[in-house]
PDB file of N, CA and C in Angstrom:
ATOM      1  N   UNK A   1       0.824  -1.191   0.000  1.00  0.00           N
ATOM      2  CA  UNK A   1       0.000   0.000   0.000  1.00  0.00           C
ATOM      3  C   UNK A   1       0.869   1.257   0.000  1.00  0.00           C
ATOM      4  N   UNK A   2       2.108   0.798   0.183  1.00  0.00           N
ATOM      5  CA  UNK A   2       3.132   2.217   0.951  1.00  0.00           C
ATOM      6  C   UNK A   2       3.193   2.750  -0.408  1.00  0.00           C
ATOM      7  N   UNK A   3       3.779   1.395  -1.259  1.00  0.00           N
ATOM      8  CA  UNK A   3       4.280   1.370  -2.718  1.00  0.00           C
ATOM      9  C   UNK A   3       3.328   2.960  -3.447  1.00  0.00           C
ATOM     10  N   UNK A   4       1.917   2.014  -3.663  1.00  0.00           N
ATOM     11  CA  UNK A   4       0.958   2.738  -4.201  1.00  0.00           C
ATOM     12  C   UNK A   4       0.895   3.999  -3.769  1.00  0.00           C
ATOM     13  N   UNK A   5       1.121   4.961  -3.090  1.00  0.00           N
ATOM     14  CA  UNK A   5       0.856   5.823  -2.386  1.00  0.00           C
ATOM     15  C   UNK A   5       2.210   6.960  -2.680  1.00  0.00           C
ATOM     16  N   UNK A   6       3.324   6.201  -2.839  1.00  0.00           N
ATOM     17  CA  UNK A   6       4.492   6.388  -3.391  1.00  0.00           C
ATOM     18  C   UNK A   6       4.342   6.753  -4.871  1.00  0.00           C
ATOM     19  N   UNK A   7       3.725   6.244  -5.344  1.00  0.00           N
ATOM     20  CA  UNK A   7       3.770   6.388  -6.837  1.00  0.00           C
ATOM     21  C   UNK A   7       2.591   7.063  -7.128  1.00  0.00           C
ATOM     22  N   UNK A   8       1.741   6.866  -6.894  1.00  0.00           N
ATOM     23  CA  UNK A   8       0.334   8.209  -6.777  1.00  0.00           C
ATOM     24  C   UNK A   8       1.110   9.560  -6.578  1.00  0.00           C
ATOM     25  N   UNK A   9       1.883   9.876  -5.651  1.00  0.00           N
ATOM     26  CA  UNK A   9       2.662  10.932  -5.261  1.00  0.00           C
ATOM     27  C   UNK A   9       3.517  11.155  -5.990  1.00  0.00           C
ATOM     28  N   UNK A  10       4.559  10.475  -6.655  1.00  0.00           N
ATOM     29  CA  UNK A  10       5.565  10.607  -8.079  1.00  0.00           C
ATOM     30  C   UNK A  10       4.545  10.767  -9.074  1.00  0.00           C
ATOM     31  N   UNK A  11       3.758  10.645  -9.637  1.00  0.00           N
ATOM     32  CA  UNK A  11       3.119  10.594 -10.533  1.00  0.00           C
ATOM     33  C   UNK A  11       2.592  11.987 -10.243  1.00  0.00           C
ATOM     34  N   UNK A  12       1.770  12.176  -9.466  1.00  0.00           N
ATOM     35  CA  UNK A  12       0.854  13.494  -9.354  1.00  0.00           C
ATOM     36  C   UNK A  12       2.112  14.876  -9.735  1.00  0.00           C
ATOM     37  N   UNK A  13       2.967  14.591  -8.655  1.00  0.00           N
ATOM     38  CA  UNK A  13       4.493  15.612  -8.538  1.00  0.00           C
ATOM     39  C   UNK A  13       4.886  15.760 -10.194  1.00  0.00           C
ATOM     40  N   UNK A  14       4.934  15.092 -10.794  1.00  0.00           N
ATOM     41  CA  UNK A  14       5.658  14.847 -12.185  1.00  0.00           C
ATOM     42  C   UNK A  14       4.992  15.567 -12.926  1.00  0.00           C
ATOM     43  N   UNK A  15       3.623  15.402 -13.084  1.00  0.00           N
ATOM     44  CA  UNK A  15       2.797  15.772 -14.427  1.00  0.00           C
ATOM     45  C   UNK A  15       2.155  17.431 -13.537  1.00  0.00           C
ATOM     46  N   UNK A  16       1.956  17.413 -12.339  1.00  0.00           N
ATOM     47  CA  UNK A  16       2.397  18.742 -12.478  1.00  0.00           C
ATOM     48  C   UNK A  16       3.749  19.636 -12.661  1.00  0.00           C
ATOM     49  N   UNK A  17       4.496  19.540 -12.109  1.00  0.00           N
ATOM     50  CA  UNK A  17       5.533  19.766 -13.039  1.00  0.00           C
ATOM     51  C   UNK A  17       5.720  20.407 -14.451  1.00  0.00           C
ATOM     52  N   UNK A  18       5.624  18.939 -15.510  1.00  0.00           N
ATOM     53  CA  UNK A  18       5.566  19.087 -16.658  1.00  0.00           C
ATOM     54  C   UNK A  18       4.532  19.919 -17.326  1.00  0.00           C
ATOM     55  N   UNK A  19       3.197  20.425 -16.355  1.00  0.00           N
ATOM     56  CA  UNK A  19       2.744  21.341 -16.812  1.00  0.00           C
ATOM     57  C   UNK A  19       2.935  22.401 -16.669  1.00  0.00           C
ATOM     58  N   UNK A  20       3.544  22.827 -15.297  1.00  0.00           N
ATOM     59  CA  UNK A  20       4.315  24.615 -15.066  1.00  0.00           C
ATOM     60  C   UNK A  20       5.091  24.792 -16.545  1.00  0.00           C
ATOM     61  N   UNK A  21       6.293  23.854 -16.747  1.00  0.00           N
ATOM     62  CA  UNK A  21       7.255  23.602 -17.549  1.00  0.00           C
ATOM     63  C   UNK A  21       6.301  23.830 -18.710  1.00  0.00           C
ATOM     64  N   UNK A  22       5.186  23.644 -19.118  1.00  0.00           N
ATOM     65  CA  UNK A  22       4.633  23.746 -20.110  1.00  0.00           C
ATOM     66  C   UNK A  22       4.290  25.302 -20.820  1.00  0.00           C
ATOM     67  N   UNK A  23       3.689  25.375 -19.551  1.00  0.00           N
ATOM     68  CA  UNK A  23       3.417  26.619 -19.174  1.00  0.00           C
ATOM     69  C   UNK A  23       4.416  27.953 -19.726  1.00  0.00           C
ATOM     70  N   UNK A  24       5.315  27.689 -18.995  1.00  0.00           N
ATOM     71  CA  UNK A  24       6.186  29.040 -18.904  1.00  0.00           C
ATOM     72  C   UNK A  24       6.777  28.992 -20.254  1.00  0.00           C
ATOM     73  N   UNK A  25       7.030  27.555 -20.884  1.00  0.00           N
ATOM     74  CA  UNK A  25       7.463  27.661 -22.205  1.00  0.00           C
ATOM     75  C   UNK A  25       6.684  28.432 -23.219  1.00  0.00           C
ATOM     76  N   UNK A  26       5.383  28.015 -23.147  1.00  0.00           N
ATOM     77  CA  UNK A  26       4.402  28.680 -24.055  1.00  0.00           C
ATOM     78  C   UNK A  26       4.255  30.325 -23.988  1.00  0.00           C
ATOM     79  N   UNK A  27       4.359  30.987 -22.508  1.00  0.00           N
ATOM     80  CA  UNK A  27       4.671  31.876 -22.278  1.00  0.00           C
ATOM     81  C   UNK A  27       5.422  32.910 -22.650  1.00  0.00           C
ATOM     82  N   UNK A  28       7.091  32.377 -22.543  1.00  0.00           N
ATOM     83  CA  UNK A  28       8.084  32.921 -23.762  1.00  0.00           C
ATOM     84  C   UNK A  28       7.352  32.794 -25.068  1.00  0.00           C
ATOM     85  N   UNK A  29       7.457  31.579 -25.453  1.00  0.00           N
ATOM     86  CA  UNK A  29       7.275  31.929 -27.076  1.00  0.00           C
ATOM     87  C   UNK A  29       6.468  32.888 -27.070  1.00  0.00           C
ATOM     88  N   UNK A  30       5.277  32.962 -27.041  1.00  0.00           N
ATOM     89  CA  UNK A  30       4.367  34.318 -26.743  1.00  0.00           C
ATOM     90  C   UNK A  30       5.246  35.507 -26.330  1.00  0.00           C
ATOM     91  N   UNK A  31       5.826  35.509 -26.168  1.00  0.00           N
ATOM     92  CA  UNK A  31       6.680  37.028 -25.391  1.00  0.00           C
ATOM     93  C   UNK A  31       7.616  37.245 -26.278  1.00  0.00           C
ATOM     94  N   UNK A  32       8.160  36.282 -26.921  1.00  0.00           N
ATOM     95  CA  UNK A  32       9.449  36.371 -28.292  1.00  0.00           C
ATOM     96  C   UNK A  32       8.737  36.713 -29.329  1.00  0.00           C
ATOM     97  N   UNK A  33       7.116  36.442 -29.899  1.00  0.00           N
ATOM     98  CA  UNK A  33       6.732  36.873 -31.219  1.00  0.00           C
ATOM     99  C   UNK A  33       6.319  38.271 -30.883  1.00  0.00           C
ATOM    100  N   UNK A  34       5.889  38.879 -30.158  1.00  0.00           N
ATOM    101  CA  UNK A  34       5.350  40.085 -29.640  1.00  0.00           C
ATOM    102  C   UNK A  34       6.847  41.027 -30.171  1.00  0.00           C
ATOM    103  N   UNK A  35       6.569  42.006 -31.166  1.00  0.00           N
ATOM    104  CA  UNK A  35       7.376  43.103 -31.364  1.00  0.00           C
ATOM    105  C   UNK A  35       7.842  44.291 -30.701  1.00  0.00           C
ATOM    106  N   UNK A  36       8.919  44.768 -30.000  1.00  0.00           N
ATOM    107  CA  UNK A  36       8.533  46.084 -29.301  1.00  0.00           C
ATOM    108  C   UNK A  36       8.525  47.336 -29.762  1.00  0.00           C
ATOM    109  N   UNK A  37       8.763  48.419 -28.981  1.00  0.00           N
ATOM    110  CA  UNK A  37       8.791  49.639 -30.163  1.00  0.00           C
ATOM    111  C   UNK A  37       9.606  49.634 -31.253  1.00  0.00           C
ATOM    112  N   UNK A  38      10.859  49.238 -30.364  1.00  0.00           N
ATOM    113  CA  UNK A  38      12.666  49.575 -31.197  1.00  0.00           C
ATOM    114  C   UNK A  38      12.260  48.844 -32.083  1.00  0.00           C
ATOM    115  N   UNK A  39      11.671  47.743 -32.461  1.00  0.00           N
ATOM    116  CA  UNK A  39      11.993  46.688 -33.600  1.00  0.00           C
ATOM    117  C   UNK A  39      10.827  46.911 -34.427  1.00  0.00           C
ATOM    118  N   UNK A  40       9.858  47.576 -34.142  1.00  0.00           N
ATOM    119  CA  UNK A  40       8.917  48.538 -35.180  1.00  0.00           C
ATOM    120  C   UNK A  40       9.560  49.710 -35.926  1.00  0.00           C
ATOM    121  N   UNK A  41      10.307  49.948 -34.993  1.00  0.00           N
ATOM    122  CA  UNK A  41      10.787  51.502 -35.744  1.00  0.00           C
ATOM    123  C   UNK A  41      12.250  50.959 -36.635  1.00  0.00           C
ATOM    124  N   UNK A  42      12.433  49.937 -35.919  1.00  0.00           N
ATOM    125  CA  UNK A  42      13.791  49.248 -36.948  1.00  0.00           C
ATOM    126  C   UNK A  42      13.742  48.807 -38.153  1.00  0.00           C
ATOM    127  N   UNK A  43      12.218  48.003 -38.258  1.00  0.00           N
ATOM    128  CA  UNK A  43      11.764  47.301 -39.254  1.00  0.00           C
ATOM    129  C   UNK A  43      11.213  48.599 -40.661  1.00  0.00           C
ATOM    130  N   UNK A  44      10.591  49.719 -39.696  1.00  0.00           N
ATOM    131  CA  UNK A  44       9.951  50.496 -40.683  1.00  0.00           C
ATOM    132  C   UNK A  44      11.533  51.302 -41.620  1.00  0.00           C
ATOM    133  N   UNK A  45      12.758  51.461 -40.815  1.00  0.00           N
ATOM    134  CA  UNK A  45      13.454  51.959 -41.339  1.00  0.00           C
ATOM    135  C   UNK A  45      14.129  50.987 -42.605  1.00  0.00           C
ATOM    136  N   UNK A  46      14.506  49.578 -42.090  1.00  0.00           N
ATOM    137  CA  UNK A  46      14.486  48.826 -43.032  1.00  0.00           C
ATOM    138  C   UNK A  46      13.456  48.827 -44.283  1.00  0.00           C
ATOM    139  N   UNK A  47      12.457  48.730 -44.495  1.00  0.00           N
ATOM    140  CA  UNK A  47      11.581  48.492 -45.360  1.00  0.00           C
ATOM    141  C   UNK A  47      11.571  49.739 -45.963  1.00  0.00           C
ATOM    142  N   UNK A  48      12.405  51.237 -45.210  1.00  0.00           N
ATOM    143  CA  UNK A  48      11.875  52.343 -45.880  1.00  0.00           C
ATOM    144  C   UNK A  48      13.436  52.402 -47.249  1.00  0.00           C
ATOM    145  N   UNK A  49      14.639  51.510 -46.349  1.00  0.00           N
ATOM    146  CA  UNK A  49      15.966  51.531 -47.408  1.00  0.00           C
ATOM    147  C   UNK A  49      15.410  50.799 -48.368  1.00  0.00           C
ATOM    148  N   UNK A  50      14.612  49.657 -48.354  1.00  0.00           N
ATOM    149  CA  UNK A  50      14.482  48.646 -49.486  1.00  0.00           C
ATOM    150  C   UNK A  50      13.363  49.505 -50.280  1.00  0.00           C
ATOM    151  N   UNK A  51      12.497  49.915 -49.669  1.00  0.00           N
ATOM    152  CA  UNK A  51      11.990  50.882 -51.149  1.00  0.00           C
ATOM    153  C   UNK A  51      12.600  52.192 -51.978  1.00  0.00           C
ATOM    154  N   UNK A  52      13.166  52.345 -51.325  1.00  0.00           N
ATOM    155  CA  UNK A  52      13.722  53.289 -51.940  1.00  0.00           C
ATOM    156  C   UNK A  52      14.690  52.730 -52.798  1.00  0.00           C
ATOM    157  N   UNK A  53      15.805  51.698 -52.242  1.00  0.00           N
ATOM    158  CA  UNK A  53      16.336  50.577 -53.125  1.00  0.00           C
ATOM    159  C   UNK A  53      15.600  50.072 -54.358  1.00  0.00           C
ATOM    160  N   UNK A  54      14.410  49.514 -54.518  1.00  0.00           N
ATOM    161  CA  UNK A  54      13.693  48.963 -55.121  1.00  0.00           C
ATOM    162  C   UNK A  54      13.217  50.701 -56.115  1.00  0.00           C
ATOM    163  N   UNK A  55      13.393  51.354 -55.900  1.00  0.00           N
ATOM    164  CA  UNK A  55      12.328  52.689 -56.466  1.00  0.00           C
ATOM    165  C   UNK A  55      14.080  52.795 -57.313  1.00  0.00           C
ATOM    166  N   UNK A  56      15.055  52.871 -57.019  1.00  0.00           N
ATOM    167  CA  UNK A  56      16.420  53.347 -58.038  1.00  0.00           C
ATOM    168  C   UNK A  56      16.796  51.655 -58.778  1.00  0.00           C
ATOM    169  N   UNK A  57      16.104  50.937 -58.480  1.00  0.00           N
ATOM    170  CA  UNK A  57      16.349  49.576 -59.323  1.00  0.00           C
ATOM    171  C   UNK A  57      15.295  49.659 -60.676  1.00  0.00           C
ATOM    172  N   UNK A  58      14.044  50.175 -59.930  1.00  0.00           N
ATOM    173  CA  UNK A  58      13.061  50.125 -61.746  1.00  0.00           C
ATOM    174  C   UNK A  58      13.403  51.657 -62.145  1.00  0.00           C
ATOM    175  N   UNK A  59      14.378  52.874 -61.517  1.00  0.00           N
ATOM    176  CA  UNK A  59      14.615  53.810 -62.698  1.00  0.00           C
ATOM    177  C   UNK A  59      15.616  52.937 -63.548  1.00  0.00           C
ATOM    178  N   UNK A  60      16.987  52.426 -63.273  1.00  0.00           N
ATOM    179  CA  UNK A  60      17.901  52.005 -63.968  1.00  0.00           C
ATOM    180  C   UNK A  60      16.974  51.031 -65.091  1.00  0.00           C
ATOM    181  N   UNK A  61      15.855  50.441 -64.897  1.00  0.00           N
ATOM    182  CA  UNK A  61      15.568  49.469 -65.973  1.00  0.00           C
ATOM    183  C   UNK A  61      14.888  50.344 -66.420  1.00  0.00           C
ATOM    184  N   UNK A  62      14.072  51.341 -66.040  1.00  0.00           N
ATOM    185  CA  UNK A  62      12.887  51.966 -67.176  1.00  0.00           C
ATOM    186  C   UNK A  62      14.077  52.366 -68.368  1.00  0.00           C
ATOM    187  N   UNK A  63      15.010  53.450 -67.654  1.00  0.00           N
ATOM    188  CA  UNK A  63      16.040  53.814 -68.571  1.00  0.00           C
ATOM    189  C   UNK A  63      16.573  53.065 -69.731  1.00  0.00           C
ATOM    190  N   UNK A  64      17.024  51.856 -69.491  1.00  0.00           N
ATOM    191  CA  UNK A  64      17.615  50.876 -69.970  1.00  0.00           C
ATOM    192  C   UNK A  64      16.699  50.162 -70.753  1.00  0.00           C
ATOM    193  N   UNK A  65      15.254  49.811 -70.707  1.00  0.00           N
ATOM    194  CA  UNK A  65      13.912  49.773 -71.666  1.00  0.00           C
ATOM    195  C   UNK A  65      13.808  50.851 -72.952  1.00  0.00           C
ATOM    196  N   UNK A  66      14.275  52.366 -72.063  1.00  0.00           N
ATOM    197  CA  UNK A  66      14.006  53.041 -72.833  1.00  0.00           C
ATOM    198  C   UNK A  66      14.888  53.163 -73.799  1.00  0.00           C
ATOM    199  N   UNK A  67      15.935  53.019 -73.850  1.00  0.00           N
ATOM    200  CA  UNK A  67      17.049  52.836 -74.631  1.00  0.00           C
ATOM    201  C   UNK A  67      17.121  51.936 -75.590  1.00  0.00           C
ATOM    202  N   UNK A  68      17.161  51.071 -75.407  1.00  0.00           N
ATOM    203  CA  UNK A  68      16.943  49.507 -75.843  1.00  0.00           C
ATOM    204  C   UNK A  68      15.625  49.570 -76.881  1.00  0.00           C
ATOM    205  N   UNK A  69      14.526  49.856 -76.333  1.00  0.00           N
ATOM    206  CA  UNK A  69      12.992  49.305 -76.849  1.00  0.00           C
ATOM    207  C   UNK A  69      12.076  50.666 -76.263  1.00  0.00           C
ATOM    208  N   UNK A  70      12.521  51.571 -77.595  1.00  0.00           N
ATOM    209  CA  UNK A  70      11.849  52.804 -77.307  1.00  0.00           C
ATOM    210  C   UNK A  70      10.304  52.860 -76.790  1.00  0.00           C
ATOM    211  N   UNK A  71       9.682  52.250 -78.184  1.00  0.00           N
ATOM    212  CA  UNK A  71       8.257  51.986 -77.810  1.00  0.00           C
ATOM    213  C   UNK A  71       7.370  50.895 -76.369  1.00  0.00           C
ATOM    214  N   UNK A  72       8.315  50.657 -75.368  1.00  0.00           N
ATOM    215  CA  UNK A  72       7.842  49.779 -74.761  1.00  0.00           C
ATOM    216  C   UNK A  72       6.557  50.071 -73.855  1.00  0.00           C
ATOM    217  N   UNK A  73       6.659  51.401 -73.164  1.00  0.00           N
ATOM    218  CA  UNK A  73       5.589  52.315 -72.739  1.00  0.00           C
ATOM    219  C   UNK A  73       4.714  51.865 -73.433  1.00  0.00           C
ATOM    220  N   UNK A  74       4.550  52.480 -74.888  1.00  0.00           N
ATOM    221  CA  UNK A  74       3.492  52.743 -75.382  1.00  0.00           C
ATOM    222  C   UNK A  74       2.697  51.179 -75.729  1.00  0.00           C
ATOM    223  N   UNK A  75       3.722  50.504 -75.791  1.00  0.00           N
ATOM    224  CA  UNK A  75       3.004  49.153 -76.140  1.00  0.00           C
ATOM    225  C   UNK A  75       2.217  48.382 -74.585  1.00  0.00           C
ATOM    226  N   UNK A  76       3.103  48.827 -73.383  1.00  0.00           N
ATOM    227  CA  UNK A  76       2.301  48.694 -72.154  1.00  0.00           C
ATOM    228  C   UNK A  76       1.374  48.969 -71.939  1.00  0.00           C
ATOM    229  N   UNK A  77       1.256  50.201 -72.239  1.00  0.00           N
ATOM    230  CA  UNK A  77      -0.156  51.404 -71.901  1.00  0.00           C
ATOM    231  C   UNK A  77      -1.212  50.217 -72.990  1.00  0.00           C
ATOM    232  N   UNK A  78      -1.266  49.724 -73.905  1.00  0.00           N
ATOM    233  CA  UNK A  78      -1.946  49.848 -74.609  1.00  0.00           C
ATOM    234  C   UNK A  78      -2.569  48.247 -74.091  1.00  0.00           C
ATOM    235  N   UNK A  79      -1.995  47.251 -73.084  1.00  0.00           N
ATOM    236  CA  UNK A  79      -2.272  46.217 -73.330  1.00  0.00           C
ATOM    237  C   UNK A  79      -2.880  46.376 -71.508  1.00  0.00           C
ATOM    238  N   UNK A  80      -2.321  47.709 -71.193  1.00  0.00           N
ATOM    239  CA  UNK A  80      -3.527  47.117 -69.699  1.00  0.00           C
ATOM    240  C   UNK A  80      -4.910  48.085 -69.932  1.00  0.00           C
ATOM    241  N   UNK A  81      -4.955  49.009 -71.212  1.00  0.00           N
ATOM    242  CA  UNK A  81      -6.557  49.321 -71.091  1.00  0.00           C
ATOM    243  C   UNK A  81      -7.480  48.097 -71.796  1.00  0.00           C
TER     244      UNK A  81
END
């Protein structure tokens, strides 16, 4: 009976446990996806270099269209009305 009583008690001890442990894990992760200010204002500065990056990448090709394949505009314009 001692046995049983022993192991009712390891058992109970354990799986609570493994649920605090559960717990607090789920917790972090939740706390690691959450953004704070700095990394809003980091991200917006990033995304503000890549457009602007991206905005001097299609002048160099419009240019380089235009050079190349004068009429390309006009043949654009004409196929999205």
């Amino acid at each position: 009976m001692v046995f049983f009583e022993f192991l009712t008690y390891t058992v109970a001890m354990t799986l609570g446990a493994i649920t605090i442990w559960i717990f607090i894990l789920r917790k972090d992760k939740r706390n690691a996806r959450t953004p704070n200010a700095s990394d809003k204002d980091l991200n917006v500065s990033e995304l503000s270099s890549m457009a602007e990056s991206l905005n001097q990448r299609i002048d160099v090709l419009e240019s380089i269209l235009d050079s190349e394949v004068p009429e390309w505009r006009e043949q654009n314009e004409q196929r999205s009305e």
